[in-house]
Protein backbone atom coordinates (compact mmCIF):
# COMPACT_ATOMS: atom_id res chain seq x y z
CA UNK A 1 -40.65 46.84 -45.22
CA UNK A 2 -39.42 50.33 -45.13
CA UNK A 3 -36.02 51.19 -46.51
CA UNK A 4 -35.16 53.96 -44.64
CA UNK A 5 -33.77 54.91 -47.70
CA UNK A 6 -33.81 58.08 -49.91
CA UNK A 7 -34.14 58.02 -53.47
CA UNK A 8 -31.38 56.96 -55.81
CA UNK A 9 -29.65 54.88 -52.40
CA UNK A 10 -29.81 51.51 -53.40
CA UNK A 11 -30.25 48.46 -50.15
CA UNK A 12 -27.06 46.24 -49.61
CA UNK A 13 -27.18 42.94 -51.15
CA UNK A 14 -27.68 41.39 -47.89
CA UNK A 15 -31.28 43.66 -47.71
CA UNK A 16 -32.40 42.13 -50.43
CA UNK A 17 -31.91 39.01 -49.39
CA UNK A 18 -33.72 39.66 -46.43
CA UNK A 19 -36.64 40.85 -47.96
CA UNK A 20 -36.77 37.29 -50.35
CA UNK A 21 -36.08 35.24 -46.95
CA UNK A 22 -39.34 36.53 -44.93
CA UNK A 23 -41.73 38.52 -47.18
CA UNK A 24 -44.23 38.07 -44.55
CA UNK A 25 -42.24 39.98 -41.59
CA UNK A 26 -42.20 43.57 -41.57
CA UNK A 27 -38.91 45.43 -40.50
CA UNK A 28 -37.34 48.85 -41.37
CA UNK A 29 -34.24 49.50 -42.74
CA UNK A 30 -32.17 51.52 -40.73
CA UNK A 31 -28.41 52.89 -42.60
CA UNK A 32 -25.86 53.26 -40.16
CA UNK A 33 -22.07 53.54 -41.08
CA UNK A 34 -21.33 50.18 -39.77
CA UNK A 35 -23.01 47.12 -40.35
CA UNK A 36 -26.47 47.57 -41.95
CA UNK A 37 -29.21 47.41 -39.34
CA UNK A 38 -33.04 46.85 -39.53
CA UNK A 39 -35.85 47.18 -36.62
CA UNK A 40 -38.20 44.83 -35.89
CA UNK A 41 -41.01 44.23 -33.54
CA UNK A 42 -40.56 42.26 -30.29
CA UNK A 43 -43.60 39.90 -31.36
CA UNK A 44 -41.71 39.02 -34.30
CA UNK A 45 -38.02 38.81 -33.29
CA UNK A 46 -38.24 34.86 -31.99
CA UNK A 47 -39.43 34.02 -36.09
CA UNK A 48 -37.30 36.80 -37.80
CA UNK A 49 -33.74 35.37 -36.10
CA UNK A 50 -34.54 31.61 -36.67
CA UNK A 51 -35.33 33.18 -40.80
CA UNK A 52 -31.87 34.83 -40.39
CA UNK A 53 -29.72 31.30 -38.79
CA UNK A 54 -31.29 28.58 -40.63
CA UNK A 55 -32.07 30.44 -44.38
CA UNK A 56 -29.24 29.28 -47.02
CA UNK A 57 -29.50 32.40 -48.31
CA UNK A 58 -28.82 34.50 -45.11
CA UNK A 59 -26.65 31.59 -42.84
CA UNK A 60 -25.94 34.20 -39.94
CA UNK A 61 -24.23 31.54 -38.21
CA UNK A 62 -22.39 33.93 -35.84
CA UNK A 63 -23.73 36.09 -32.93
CA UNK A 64 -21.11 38.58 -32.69
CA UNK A 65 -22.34 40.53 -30.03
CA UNK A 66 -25.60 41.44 -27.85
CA UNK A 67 -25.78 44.47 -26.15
CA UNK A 68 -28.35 47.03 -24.16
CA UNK A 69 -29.94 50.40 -24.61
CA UNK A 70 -30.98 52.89 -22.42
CA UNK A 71 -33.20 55.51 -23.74
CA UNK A 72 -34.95 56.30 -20.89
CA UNK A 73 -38.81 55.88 -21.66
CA UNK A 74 -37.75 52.79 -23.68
CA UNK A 75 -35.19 50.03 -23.73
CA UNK A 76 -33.55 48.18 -26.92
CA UNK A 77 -31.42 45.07 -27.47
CA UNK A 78 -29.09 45.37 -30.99
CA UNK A 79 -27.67 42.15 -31.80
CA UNK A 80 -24.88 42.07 -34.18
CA UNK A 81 -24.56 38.89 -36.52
CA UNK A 82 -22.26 37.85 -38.98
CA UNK A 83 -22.04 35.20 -42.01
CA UNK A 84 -19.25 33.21 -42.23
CA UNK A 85 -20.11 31.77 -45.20
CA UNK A 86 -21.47 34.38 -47.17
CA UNK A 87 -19.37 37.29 -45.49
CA UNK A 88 -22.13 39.65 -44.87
CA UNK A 89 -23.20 41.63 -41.41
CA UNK A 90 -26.04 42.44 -40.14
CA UNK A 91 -27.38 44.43 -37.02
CA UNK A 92 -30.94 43.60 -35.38
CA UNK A 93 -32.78 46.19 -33.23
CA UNK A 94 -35.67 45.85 -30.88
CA UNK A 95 -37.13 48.34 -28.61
CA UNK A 96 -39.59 48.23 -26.07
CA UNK A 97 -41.38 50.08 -23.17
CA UNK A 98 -39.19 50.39 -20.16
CA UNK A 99 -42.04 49.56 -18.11
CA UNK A 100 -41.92 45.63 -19.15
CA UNK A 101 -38.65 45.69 -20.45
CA UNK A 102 -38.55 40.93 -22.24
CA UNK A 103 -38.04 39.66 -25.45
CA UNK A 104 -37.68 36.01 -26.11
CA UNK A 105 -34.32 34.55 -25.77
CA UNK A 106 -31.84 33.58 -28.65
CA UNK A 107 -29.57 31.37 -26.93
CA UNK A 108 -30.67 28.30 -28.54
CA UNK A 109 -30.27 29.75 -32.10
CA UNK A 110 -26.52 31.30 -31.03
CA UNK A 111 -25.03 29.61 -27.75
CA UNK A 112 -23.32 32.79 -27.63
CA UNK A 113 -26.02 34.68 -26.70
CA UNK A 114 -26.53 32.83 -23.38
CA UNK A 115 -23.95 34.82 -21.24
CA UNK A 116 -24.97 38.06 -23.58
CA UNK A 117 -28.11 37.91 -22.54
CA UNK A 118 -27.31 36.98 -18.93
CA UNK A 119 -25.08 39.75 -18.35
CA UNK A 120 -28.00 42.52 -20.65
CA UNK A 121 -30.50 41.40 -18.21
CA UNK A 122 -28.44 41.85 -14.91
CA UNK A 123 -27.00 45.37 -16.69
CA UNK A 124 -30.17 46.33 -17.65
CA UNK A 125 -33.12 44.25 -16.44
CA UNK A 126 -34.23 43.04 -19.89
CA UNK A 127 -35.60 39.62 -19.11
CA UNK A 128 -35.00 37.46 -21.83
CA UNK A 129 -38.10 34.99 -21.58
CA UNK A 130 -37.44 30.84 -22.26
CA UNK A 131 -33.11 31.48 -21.10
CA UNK A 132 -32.03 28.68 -19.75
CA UNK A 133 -30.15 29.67 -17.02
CA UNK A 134 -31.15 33.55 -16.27
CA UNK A 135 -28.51 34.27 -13.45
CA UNK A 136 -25.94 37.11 -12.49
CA UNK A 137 -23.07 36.79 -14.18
CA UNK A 138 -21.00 39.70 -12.20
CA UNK A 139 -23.39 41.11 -9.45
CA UNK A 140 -25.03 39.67 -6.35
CA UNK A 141 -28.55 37.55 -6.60
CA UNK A 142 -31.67 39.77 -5.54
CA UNK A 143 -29.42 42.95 -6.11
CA UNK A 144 -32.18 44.79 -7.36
CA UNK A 145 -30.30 47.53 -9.00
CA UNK A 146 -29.12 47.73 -13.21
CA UNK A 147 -25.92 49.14 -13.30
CA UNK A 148 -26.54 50.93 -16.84
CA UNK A 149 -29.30 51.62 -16.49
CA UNK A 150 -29.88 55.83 -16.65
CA UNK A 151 -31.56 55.57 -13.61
CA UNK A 152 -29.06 53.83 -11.78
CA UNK A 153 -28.79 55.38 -8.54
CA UNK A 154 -25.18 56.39 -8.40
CA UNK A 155 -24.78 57.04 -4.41
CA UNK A 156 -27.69 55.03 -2.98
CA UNK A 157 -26.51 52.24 -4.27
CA UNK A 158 -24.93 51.07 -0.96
CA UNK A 159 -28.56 50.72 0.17
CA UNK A 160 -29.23 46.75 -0.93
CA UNK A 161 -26.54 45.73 1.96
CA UNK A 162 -28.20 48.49 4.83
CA UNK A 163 -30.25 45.88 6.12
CA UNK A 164 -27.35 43.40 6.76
CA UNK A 165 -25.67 45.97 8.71
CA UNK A 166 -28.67 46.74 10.69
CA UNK A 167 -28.94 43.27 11.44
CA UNK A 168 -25.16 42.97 12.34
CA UNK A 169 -25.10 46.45 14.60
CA UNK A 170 -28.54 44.82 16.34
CA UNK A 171 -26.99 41.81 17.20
CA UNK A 172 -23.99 43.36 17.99
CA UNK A 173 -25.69 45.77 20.58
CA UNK A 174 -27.39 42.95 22.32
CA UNK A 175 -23.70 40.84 23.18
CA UNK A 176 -21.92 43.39 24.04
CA UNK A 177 -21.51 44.05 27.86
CA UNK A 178 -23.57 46.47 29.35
CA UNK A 179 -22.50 49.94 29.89
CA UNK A 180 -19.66 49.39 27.35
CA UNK A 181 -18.80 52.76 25.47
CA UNK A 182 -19.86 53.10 21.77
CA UNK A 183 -16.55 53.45 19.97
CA UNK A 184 -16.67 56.17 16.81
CA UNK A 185 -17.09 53.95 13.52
CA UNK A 186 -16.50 55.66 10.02
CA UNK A 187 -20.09 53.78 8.45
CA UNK A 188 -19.11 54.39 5.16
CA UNK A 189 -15.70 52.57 5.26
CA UNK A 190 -17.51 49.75 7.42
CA UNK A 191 -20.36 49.20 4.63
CA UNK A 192 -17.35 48.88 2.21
CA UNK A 193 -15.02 46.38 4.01
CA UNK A 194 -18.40 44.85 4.95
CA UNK A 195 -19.28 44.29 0.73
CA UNK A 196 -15.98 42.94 -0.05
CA UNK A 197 -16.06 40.33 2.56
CA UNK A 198 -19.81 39.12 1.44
CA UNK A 199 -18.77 39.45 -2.68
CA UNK A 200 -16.32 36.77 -1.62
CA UNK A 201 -18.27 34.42 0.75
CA UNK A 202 -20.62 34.54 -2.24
CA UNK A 203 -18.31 33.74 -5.11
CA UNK A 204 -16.60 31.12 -2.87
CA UNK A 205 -19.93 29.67 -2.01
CA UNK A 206 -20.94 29.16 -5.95
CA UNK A 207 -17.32 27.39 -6.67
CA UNK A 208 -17.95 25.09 -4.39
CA UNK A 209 -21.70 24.90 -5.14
CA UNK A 210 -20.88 24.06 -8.98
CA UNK A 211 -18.04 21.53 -7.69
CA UNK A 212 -20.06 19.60 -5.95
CA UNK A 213 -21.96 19.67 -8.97
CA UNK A 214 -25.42 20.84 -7.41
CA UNK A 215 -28.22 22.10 -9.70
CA UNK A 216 -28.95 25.64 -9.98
CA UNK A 217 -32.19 25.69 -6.93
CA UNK A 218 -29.72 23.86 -4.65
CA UNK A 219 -26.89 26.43 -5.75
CA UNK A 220 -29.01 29.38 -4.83
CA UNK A 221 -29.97 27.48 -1.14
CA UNK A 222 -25.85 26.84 -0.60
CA UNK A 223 -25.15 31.01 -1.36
CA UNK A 224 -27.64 31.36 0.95
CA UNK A 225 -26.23 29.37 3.75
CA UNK A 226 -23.45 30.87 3.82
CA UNK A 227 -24.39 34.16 3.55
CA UNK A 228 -26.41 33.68 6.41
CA UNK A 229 -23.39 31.81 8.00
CA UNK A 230 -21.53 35.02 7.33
CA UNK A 231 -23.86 37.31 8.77
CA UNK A 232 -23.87 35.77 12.27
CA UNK A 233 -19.91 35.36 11.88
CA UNK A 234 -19.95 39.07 11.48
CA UNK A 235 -22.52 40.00 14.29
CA UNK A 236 -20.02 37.80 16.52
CA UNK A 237 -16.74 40.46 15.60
CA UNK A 238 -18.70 43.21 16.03
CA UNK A 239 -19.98 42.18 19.79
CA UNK A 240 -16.36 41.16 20.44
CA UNK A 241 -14.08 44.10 21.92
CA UNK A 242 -11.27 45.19 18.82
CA UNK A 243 -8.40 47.99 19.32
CA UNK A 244 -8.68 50.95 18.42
CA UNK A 245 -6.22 51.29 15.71
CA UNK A 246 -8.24 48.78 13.71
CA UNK A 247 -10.95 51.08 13.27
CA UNK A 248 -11.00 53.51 9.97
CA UNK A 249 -9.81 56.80 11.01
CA UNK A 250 -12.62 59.15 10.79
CA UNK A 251 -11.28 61.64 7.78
CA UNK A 252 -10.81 58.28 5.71
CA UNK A 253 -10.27 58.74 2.15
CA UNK A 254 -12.50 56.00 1.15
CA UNK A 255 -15.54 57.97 3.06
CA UNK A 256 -14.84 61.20 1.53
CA UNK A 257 -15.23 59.60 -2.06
CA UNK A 258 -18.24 58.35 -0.84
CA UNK A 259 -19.80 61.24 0.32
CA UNK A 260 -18.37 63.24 -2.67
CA UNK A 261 -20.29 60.55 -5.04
CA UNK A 262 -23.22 61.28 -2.64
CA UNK A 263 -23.28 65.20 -3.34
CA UNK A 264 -22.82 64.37 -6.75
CA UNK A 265 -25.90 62.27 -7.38
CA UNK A 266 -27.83 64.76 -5.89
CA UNK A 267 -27.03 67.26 -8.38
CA UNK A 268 -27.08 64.70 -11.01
CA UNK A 269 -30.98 63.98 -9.98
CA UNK A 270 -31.92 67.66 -9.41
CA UNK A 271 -30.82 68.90 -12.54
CA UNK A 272 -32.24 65.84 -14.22
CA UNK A 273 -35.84 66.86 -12.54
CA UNK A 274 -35.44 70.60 -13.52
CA UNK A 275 -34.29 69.28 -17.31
CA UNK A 276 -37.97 67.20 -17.30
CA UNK A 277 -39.93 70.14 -15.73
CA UNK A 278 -39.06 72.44 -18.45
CA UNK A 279 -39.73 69.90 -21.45
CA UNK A 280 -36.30 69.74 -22.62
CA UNK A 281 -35.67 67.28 -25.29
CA UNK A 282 -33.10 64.05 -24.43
CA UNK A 283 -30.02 66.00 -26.02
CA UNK A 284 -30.57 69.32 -23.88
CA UNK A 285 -31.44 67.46 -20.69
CA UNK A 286 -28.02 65.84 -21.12
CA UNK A 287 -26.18 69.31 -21.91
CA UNK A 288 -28.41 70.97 -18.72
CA UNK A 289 -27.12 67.72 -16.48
CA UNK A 290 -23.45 68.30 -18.01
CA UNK A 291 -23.26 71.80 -17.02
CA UNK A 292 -24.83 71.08 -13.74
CA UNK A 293 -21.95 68.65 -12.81
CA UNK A 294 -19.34 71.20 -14.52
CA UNK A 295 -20.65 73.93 -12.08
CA UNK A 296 -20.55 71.38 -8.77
CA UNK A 297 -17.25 70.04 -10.04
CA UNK A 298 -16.00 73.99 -10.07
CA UNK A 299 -17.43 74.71 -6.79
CA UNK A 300 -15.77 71.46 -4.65
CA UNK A 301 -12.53 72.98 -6.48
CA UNK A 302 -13.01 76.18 -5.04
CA UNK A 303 -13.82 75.10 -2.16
CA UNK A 304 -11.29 72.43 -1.48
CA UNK A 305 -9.50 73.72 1.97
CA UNK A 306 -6.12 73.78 1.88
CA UNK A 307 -4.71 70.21 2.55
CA UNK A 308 -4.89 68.52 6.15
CA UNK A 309 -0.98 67.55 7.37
CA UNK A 310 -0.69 63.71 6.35
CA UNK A 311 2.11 61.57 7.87
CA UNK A 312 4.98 60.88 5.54
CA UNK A 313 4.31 58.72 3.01
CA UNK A 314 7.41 56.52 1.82
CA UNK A 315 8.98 57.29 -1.34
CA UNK A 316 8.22 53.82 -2.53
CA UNK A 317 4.46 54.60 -2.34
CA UNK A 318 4.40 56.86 -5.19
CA UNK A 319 3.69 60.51 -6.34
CA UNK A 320 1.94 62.96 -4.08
CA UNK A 321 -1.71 63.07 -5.21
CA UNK A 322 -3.08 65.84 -7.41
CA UNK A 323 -4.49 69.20 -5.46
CA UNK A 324 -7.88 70.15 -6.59
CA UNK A 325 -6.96 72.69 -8.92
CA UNK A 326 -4.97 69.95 -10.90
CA UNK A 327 -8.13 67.47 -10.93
CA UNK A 328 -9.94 70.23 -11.86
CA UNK A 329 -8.05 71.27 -14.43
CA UNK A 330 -8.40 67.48 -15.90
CA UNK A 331 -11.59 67.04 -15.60
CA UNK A 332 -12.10 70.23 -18.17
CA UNK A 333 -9.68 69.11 -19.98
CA UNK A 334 -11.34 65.65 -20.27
CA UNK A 335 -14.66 67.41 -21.02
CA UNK A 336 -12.94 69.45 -23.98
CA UNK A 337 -11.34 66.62 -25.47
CA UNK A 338 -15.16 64.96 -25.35
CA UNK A 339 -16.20 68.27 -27.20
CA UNK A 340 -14.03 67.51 -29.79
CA UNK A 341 -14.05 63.91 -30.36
CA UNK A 342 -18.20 64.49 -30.78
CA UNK A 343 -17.96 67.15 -32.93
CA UNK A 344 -15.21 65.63 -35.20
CA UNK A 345 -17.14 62.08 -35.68
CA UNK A 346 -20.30 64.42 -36.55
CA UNK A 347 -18.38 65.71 -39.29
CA UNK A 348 -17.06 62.93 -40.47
CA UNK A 349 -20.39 61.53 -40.40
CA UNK A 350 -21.81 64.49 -42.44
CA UNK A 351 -18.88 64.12 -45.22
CA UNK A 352 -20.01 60.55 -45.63
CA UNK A 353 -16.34 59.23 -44.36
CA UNK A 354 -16.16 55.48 -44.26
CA UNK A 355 -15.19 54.17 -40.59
CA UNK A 356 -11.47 53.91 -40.93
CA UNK A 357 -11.57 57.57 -42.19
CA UNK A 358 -13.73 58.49 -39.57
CA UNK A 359 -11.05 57.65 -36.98
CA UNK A 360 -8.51 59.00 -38.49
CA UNK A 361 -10.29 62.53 -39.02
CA UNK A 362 -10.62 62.23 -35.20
CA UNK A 363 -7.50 61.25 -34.15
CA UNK A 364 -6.57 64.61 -36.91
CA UNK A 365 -8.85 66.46 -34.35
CA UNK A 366 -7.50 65.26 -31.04
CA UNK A 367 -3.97 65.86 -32.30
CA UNK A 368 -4.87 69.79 -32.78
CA UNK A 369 -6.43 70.15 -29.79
CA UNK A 370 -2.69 68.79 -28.16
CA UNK A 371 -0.86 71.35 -30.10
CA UNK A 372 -3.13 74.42 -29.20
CA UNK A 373 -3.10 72.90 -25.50
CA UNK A 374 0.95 72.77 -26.06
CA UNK A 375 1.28 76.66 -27.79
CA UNK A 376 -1.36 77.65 -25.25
């Protein structure tokens, strides 16, 4: 085992009872200033948590939490355990390649990892091999995207439902009368109204799946149904003739985000590509992506045109909404405040403060920054 240690730090207690309870499994000893963590291999993990649940002297008989890392080239889970009965923590890492990103599942050690693990692998795409039920616990079946993943594609992302509007548009084409004119359709807007309405054909579809108390193959063949069922319902409206005002107006705010996201990503991607083709390390590729977006963010502020006239909103509806020079103005702002939150825990860090002191020093630091942004 290696400590991690230097010399004249002593292990906790609960390290040392590790190292009694599997002499024969090697894991490093990793301080952090929360719970004490250790690494250990994937190929060992399934043996090494059973040691940890059913060893007298360990007892984790709590899985507190399960979670996901990104770190680009590889991928780690941390699960964080606790001991009722002997009142100690612990914190288990495992990394491996992002390339063939499993580990073996713990959900019949802690039931509580089933819906942990469910929700890691649809978050990240860790498959977590012998689960009992692998399924999405928030997104759609065959999404094919991991939301936290780093390279989650931030705009494209509309792309997994382009082929159900091709289908409907297709279909659509073919009923509708001939010579009819094309009426102007805001596609953004429409692939937007068009997820919400299949999000809740699926969830209604699984409710009624799992009342009728159908097993999870027959589940997946009901979603399917009426998805499909959907689908030809929608082809159907889109063929029929609709009025004009029920179409999204073409500067629609809803769009504009969209597109703004879109623009985004791109520089997100480019600067991430530049970052790599100069060898920057992981914490310089982040600062040359930050300052990237900071730049972008500067320019759509500069180049906001003055506002279009808008009808008149009611005075129940709410406050105007913010010109571009106040959004930008918060988004610095927001970045600042990030400045100084990171740089205040990294200090605390370095003084060795414990983790209640370690707020507190940057809550200390957050309340400066408000006065100088006050007396400023």
């Amino acid at each position: 085992m290696s400590d991690g240690t230097t010399t004249g730090q002593s292990l906790p207690p609960v390290l040392e009872r590790l190292r009694e309870a599997v002499p024969d499994i090697s894991f490093e000893y990793v301080p952090t200033p929360l719970d004490p963590a250790v690494v250990v291999s994937r190929d060992e993990l399934l043996r090494f948590m059973t040691a940890l649940k059913e060893d007298e002297r360990l007892a984790f008989d709590y899985l507190r939490c399960l979670s996901g890392v990104d770190y680009i080239d590889e991928l780690e889970v941390v699960y964080h355990l606790r001991s009722f009965r002997h009142g100690h923590t612990l914190a288990v890492k495992v990394k491996m390649p992002a390339d063939d990103p499993h580990v073996p599942s713990v959900a019949h050690i802690w039931r509580a990892a089933d819906w942990h693990e469910r929700e890691t692998w649809e978050m990240f795409g860790i498959v977590f091999e012998g689960h009992p039920d692998l399924r999405p616990l928030l997104t759609e079946e065959g999404l094919g995207y991991y939301p936290l993943r780093k390279s989650h594609p931030l705009a494209e992302i509309e792309d997994w439902q382009e082929s159900l509007l091709e289908r409907v548009e297709k279909l659509a084409a073919a009923a509708a009368p001939a010579g009819a004119p094309e009426a102007a359709v805001d596609e953004k807007a429409q692939k937007v109204a068009m997820a919400q309405k299949k999000a809740e054909v699926i969830k209604k579809a699984r409710e009624e799946a799992r009342a009728k108390g159908l097993p999870p193959e027959e589940e997946r063949k009901y979603v399917q149904e009426a998805i499909k069922r959907f689908e030809e319902e929608m082809a159907k409206e889109a063929a029929a003739p609709a009025p004009a005002a029920a179409r999204p107006a073409a500067g629609d705010e809803r769009a504009q985000k969209v597109a703004m996201a879109q623009k985004k990503a791109e520089v997100i991607k480019k600067a991430r590509e530049e970052a790599r083709a100069k060898g920057l390390s992981g914490e310089e590729e982040r600062q040359y992506v930050q300052q990237a977006v900071k730049r972008f963010e500067e320019e759509m502020a500069g180049a906001a045109a003055p506002p279009a006239p808008q009808p008149q909103r009611p005075a129940a509806e709410g406050k105007a909404p913010l010109s571009a020079a106040d959004k930008a103005a918060r988004i610095a702002l927001a970045q600042k405040k990030a400045e100084v939150i990171k740089k205040a825990r990294e200090e605390a860090r370095a003084k060795g403060l414990s983790g209640e002191e370690e707020r507190q020093y940057v809550q200390e630091a957050l309340r400066r920054l408000e006065q100088e942004g006050e007396g400023g």
